[in-house]
Protein backbone atom coordinates (compact mmCIF):
# COMPACT_ATOMS: atom_id res chain seq x y z
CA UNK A 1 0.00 0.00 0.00
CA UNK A 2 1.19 3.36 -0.81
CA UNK A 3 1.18 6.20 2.12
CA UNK A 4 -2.05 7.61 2.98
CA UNK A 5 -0.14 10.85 3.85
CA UNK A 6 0.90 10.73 0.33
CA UNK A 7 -2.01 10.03 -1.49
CA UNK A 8 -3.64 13.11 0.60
CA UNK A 9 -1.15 14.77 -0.72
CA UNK A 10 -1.25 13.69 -4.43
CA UNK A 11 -4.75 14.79 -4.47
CA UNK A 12 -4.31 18.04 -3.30
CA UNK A 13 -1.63 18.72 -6.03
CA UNK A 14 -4.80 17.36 -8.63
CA UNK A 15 -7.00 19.73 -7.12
CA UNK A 16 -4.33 22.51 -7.34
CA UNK A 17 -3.49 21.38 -11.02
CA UNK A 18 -7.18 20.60 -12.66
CA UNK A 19 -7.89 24.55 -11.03
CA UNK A 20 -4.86 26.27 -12.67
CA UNK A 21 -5.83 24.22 -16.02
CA UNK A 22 -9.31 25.11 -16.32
CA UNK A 23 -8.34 28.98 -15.46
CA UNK A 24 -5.86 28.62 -18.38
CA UNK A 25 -8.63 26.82 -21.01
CA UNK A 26 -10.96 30.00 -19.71
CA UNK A 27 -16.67 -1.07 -19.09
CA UNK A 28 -18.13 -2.63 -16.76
CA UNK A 29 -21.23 -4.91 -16.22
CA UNK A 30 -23.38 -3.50 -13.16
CA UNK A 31 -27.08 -3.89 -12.63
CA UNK A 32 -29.57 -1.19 -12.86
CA UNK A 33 -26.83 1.78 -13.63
CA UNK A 34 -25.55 0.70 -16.58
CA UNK A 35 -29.03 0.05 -18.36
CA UNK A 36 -29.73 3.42 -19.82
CA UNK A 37 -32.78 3.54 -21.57
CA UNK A 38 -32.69 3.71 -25.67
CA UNK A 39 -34.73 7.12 -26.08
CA UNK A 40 -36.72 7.34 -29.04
CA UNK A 41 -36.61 10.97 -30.63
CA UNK A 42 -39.39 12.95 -31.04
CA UNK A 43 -40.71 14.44 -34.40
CA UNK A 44 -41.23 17.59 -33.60
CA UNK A 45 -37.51 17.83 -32.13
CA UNK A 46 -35.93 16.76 -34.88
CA UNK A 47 -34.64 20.37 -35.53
CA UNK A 48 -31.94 19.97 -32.25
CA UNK A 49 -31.08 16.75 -33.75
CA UNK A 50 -27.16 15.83 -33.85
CA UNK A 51 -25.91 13.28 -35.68
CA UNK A 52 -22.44 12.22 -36.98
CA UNK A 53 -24.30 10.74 -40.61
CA UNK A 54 -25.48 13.96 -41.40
CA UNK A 55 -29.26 13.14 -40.80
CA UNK A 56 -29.46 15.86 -37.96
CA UNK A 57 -29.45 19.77 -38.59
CA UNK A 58 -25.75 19.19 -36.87
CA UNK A 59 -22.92 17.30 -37.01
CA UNK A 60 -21.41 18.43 -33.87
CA UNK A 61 -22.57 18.26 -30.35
CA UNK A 62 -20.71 22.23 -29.87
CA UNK A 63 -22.79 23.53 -32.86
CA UNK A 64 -25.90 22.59 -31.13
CA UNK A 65 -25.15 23.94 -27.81
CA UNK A 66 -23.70 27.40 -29.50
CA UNK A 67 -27.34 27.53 -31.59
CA UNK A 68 -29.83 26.76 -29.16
CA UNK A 69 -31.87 28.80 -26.75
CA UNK A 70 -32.30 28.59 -22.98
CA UNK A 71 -34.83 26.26 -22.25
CA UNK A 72 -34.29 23.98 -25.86
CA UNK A 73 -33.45 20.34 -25.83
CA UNK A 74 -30.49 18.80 -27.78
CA UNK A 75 -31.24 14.94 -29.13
CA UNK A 76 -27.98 13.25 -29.92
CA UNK A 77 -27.86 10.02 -32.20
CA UNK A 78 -25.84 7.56 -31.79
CA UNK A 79 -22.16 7.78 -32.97
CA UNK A 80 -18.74 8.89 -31.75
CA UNK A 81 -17.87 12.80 -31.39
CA UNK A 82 -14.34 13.49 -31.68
CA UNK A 83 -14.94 17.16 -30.27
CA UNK A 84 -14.28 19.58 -27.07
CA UNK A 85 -18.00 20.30 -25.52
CA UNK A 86 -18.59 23.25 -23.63
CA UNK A 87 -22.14 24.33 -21.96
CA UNK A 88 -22.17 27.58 -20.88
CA UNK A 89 -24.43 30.52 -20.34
CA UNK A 90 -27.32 28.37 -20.85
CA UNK A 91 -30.45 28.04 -18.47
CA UNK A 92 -32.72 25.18 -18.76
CA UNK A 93 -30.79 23.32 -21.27
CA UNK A 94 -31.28 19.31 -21.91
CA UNK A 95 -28.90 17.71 -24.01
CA UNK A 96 -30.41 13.88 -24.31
CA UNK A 97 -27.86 10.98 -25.98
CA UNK A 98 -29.84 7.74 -27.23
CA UNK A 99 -28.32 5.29 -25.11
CA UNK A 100 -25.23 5.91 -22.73
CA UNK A 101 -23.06 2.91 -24.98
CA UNK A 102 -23.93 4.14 -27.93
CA UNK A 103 -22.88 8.06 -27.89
CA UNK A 104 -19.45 8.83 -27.48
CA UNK A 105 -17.72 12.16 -26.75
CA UNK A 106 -14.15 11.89 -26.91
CA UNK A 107 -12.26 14.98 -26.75
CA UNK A 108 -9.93 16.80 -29.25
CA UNK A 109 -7.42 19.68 -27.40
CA UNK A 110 -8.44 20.47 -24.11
CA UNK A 111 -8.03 19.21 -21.10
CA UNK A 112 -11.44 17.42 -20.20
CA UNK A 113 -14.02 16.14 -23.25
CA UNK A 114 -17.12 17.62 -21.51
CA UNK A 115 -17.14 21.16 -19.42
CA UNK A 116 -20.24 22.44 -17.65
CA UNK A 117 -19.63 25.86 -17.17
CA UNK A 118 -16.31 27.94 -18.25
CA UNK A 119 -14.51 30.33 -15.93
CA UNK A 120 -15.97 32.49 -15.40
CA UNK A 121 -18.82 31.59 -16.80
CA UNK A 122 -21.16 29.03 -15.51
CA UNK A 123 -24.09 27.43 -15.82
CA UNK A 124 -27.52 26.74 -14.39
CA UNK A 125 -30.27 24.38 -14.47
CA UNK A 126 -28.56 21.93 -17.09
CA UNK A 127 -28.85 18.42 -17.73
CA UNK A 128 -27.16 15.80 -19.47
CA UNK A 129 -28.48 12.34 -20.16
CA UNK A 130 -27.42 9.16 -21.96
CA UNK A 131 -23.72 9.20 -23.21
CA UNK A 132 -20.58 8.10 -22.52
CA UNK A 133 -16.88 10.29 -22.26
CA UNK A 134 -13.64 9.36 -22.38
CA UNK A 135 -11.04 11.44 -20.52
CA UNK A 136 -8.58 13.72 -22.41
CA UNK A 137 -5.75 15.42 -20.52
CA UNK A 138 -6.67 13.26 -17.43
CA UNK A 139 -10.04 14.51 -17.05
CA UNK A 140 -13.29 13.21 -18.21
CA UNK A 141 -16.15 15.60 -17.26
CA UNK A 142 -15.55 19.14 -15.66
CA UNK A 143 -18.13 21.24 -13.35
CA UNK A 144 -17.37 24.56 -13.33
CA UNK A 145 -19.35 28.04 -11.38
CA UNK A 146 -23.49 27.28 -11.89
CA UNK A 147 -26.09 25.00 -10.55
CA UNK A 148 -28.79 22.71 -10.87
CA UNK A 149 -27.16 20.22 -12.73
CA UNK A 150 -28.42 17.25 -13.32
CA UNK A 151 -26.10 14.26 -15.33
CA UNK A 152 -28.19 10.58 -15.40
CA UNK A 153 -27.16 7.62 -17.12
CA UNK A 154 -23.36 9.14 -17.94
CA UNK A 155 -20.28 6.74 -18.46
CA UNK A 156 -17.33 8.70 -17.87
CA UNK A 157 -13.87 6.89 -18.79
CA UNK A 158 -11.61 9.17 -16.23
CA UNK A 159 -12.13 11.69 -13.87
CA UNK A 160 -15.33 14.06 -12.71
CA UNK A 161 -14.30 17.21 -11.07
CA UNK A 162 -16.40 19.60 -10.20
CA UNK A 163 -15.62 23.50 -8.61
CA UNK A 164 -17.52 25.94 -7.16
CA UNK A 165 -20.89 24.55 -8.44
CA UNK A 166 -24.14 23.33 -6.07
CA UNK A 167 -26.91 21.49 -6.62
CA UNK A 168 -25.29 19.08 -8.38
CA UNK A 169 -26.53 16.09 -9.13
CA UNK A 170 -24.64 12.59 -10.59
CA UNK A 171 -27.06 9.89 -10.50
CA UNK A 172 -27.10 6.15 -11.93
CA UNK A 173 -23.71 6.94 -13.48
CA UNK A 174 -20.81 4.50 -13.84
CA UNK A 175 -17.33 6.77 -13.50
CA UNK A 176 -13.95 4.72 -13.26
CA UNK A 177 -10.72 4.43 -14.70
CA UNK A 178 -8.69 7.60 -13.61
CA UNK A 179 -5.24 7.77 -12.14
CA UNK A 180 -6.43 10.04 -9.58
CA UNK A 181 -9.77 10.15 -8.26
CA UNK A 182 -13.22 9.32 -10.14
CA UNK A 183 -15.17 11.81 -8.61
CA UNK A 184 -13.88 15.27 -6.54
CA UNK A 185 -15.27 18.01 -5.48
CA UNK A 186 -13.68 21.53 -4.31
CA UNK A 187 -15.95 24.11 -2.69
CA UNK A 188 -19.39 22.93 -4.25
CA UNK A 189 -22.27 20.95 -3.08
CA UNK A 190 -23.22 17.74 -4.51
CA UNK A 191 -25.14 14.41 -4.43
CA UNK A 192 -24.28 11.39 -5.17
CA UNK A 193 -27.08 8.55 -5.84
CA UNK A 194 -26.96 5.37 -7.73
CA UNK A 195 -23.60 5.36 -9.49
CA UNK A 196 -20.91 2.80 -9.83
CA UNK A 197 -16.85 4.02 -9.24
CA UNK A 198 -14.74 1.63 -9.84
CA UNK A 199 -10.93 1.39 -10.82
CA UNK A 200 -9.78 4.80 -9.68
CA UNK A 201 -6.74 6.36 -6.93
CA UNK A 202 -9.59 7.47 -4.74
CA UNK A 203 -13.10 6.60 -5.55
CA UNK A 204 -15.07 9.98 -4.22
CA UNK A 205 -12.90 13.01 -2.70
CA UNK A 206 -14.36 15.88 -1.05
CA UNK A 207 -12.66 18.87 -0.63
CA UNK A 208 -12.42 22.73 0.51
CA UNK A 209 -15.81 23.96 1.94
CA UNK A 210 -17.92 21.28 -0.03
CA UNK A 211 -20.85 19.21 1.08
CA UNK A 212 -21.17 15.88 -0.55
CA UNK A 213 -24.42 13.57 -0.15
CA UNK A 214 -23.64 9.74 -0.98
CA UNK A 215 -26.56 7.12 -1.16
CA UNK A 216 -26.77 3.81 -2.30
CA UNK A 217 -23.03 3.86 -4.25
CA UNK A 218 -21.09 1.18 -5.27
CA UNK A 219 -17.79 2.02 -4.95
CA UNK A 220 -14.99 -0.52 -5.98
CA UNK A 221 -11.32 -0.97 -6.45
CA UNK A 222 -9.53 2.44 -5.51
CA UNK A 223 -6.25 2.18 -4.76
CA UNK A 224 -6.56 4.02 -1.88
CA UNK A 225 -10.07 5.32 -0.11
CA UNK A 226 -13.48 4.67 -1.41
CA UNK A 227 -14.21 8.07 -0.22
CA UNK A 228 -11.70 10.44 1.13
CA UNK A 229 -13.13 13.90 2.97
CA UNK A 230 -10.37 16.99 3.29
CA UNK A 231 -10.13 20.51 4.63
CA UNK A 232 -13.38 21.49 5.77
CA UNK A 233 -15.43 19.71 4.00
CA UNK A 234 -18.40 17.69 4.78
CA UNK A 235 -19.48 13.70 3.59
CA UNK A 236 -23.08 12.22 4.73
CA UNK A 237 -22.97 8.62 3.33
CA UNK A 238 -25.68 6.50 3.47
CA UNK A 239 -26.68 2.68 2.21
CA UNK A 240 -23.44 2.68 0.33
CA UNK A 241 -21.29 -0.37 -0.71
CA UNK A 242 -17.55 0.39 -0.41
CA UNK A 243 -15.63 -2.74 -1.30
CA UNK A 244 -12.19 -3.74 -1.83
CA UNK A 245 -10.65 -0.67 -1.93
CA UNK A 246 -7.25 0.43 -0.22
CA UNK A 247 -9.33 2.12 2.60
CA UNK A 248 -13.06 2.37 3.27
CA UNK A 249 -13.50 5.91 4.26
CA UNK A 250 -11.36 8.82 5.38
CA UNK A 251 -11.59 11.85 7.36
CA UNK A 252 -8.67 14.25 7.33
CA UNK A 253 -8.32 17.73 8.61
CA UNK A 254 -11.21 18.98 10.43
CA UNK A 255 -13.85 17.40 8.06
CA UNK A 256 -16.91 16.41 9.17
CA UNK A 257 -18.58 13.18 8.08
CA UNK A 258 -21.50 11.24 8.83
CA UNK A 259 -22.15 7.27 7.53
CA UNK A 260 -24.95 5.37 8.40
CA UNK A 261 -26.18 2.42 6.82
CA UNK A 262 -23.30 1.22 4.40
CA UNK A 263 -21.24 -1.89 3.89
CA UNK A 264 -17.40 -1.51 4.40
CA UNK A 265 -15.66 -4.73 3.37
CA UNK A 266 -12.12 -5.84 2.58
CA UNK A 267 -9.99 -2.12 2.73
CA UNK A 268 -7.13 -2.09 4.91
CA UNK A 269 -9.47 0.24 7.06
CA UNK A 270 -12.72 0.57 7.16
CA UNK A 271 -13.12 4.31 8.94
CA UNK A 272 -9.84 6.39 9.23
CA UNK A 273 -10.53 10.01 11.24
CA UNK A 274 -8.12 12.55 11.78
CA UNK A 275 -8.32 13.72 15.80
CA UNK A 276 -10.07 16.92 14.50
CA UNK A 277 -12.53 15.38 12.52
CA UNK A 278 -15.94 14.84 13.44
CA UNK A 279 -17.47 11.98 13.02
CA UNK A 280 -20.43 9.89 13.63
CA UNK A 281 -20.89 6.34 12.90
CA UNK A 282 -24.17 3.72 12.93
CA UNK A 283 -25.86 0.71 11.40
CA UNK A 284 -22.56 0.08 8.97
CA UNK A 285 -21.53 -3.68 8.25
CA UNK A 286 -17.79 -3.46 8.53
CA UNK A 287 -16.29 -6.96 7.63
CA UNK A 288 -13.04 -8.40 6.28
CA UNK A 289 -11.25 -5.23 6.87
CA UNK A 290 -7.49 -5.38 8.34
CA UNK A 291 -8.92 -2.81 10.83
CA UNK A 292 -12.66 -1.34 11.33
CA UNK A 293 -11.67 1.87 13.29
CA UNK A 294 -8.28 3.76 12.87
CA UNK A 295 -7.29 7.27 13.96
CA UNK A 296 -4.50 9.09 12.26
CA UNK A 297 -0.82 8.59 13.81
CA UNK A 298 -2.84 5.75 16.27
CA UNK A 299 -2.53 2.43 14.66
CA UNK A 300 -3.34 0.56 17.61
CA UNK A 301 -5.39 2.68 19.83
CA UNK A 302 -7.54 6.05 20.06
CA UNK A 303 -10.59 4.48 18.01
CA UNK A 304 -12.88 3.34 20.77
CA UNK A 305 -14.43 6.51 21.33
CA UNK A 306 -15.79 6.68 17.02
CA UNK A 307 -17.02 3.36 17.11
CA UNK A 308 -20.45 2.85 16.02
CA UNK A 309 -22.21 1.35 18.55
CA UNK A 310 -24.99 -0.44 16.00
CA UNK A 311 -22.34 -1.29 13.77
CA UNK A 312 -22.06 -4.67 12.68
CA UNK A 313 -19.42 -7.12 11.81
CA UNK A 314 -21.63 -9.83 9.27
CA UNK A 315 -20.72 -11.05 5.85
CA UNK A 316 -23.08 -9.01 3.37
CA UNK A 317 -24.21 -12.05 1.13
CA UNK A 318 -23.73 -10.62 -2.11
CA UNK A 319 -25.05 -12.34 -5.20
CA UNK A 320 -21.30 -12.06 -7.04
CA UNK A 321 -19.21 -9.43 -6.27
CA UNK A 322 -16.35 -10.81 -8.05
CA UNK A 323 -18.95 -10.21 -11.43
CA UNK A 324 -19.80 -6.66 -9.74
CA UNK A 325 -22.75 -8.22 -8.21
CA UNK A 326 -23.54 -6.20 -5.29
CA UNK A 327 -27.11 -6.97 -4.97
CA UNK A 328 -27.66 -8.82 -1.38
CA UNK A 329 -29.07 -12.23 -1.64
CA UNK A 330 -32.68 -13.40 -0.05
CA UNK A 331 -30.49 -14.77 2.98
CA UNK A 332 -28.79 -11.88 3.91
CA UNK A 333 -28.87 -10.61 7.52
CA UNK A 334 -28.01 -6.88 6.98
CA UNK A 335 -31.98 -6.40 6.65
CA UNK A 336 -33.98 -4.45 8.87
CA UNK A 337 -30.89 -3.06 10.94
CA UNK A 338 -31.84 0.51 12.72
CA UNK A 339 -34.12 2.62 9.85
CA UNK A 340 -32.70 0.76 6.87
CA UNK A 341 -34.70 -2.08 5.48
CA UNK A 342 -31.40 -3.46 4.25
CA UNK A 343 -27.68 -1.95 4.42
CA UNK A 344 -25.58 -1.44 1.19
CA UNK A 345 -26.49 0.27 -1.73
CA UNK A 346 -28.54 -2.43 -3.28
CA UNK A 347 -31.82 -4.66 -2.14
CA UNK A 348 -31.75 -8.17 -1.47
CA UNK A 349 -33.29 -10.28 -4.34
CA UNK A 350 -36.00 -11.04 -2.05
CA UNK A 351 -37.24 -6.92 -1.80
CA UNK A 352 -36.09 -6.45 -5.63
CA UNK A 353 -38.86 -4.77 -7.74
C-alpha cells in the first residue's frame, strides 16, 4: 500500500493542477446503472437533432449547444464525437444521448471532453443524459461556477471534477478508470445517488468547503479510499457499498462526516478520522477489513471513542461481487438493521422490484 499521507497529498496537487488548467482553457457490467434507456426521438424535435451521418441539422454536439436557446433540448444520435463540448451561459438546457453505450464524446485539445460551465462563466439548471466520455488530458467531465445540474445515465472513462458549483446532481452513473480520483469536489455541493466508481486512486474526494451527499453507491477498487473527505469539508454517506478498496473511508483535517447504513468490506481500514474530525458512525456492516476503526498517527489505539455502537461485523451475502454483483441475496442478515430495510447500496433479491 502506498502512504495515505501521500495520497492526501497527491490529491491536493490534482485539485491545485485541474484549477490552474481550467483557469488557463478559460466497461463494466453493473445492474440497474448501466441500463440506460434507448430514447426514441421525437418528431417535432428533430430540428436539435445531432448526428455524426449527417441526418441531424448538426454534425457536432458544440454547434448545437452554441445555436440553441435557454430552455431547448439537444437529441444526440448515436455515434462517436471526436470534439471539445462546452455548456455555458445556458439556463434550462437538456442535451439527451440515445443510449449511454452508444454516444461517445471523446475529446480533441483540451483538457477534459465535456465542461459544464467555463470560468468564469457558468451554468444553471442543465442536464445531461445518456452518453458516454472518455477522458482527455486526465479529465473526463468538468463542473465549473453554476447549478442545478443534473447528469443521469453518464459513463465517464476518467475523472469528474467539479468547482464551485451546487446542486449538483450525478445519478445512476458509472465513472472509473482515472489515475487520480473518479469523482472530486472543491468548494461545491453535490449528491451522489446510484452510481458505480470503480478502478480509480480514490473513488469519491471531497474537498475545501464542499458538502457531498452519498446514497446507495457502489464504490470498488480504488487504490486508496473509497471516499476520502479533506479541509473542511463535509461527507453524509448512506446505504453505500464500499468494497475492496485500499481504505473504506477517510476523514482528514477537520472534516466532518456522517455514515450510516453502508457496507465496508475488505480495505485495509474501514473508517480512518483525523483527531479533528468529526465523526459519527451507525448501522454500517464493517467486515473483512485489516482494521474497522483507525485514527491518524494511532494504529493501535484512540478508536474506541468513534465506534459505532450499532455497527455490525456480518458477511453481506452478495449475489457475485467478483462479477460486480452487489445486490444482497434473499439470505442476507443486513436487513432491517436501525431505519434501513437493508444496508448497502442495493436490495436483497427477495425486496427487488
Amino acid at each position: 500500500m502506498r502512504n495515505l499521507k501521500c495520497s492526501h497529498t497527491k490529491l491536493a496537487v490534482m485539485g491545485c493542477l485541474f484549477q490552474a488548467l481550467c483557469l488557463a482553457f478559460v466497461s463494466v457490467s453493473f445492474g440497474s446503472p448501466t441500463n440506460s434507456p434507448l430514447i426514441s426521438l421525437p418528431a417535432e424535435q428533430e430540428k436539435w437533432t445531432v448526428a455524426p451521418d449527417g441526418s441531424g441539422l448538426f454534425i457536432s454536439i458544440q454547434e448545437a449547444i452554441d445555436a440553441a436557446q435557454s430552455g431547448d433540448t439537444i437529441w444526440i444520435k448515436a455515434g462517436t464525437y471526436a470534439e471539445d463540448v462546452t455548456v455555458h451561459s445556458k439556463e434550462g438546457l437538456k442535451i439527451i444521448g440515445e443510449k449511454m453505450d452508444l454516444v461517445f464524446i471523446t475529446g480533441l485539445k483540451r483538457v477534459g471532453s465535456l465542461h459544464v460551465g467555463k470560468w468564469p462563466y457558468g451554468a444553471r439548471n442543465v442536464e445531461i443524459h445518456n452518453l458516454t466520455v472518455t477522458q482527455h488530458g486526465g479529465l473526463g467531465l468538468g463542473i465549473f461556477n453554476g447549478g442545478g445540474i443534473l447528469l443521469k445515465y453518464i459513463h465517464v472513462k476518467g475523472m469528474v471534477f467539479g468547482q464551485q458549483v451546487e446542486d449538483v446532481r450525478l445519478e445512476n452513473c458509472v465513472i472509473g478508470g482515472s489515475e487520480t480520483t473518479g469523482v472530486a469536489f472543491a468548494n461545491s455541493k453535490a449528491t451522489l445517488v446510484g452510481n458505480f466508481i470503480h478502478d480509480n486512486d480514490h473513488g469519491v474526494a471531497v474537498g475545501g468547503t464542499s458538502e457531498v451527499l452519498l446514497k446507495q453507491n457502489v464504490i470498488t477498487r480504488s487504490l486508496f479510499e473509497g471516499i476520502m473527505v479533506n479541509d473542511t469539508g463535509k461527507a453524509i454517506a448512506i446505504q453505500n457499498t464500499i468494497f475492496r478498496n485500499g481504505g473504506g473511508m477517510a476523514f482528514h483535517d477537520e472534516s466532518v462526516g456522517e455514515a450510516r447504513g453502508n457496507i465496508l468490506m475488505m480495505s485495509d481500514t474501514g473508517f480512518l478520522f483525523s483527531p479533528k474530525s468529526q465523526t459519527v458512525f451507525s448501522d454500517n456492516a464493517l467486515f473483512a477489513n485489516k482494521k474497522n476503526y483507525r485514527q491518524e498517527g494511532k494504529p493501535d489505539s484512540g478508536s474506541a471513542s468513534r465506534k459505532g455502537a450499532s455497527d455490525v461485523n456480518i458477511p453481506p451475502a452478495f449475489v457475485n461481487a467478483d462479477e460486480d454483483d452487489f445486490r444482497l441475496r434473499a439470505e442476507t442478515k443486513l436487513r432491517d438493521l436501525g431505519a434501513f430495510p437493508f444496508l448497502g447500496a442495493l436490495p436483497p433479491l427477495a425486496l427487488e422490484p
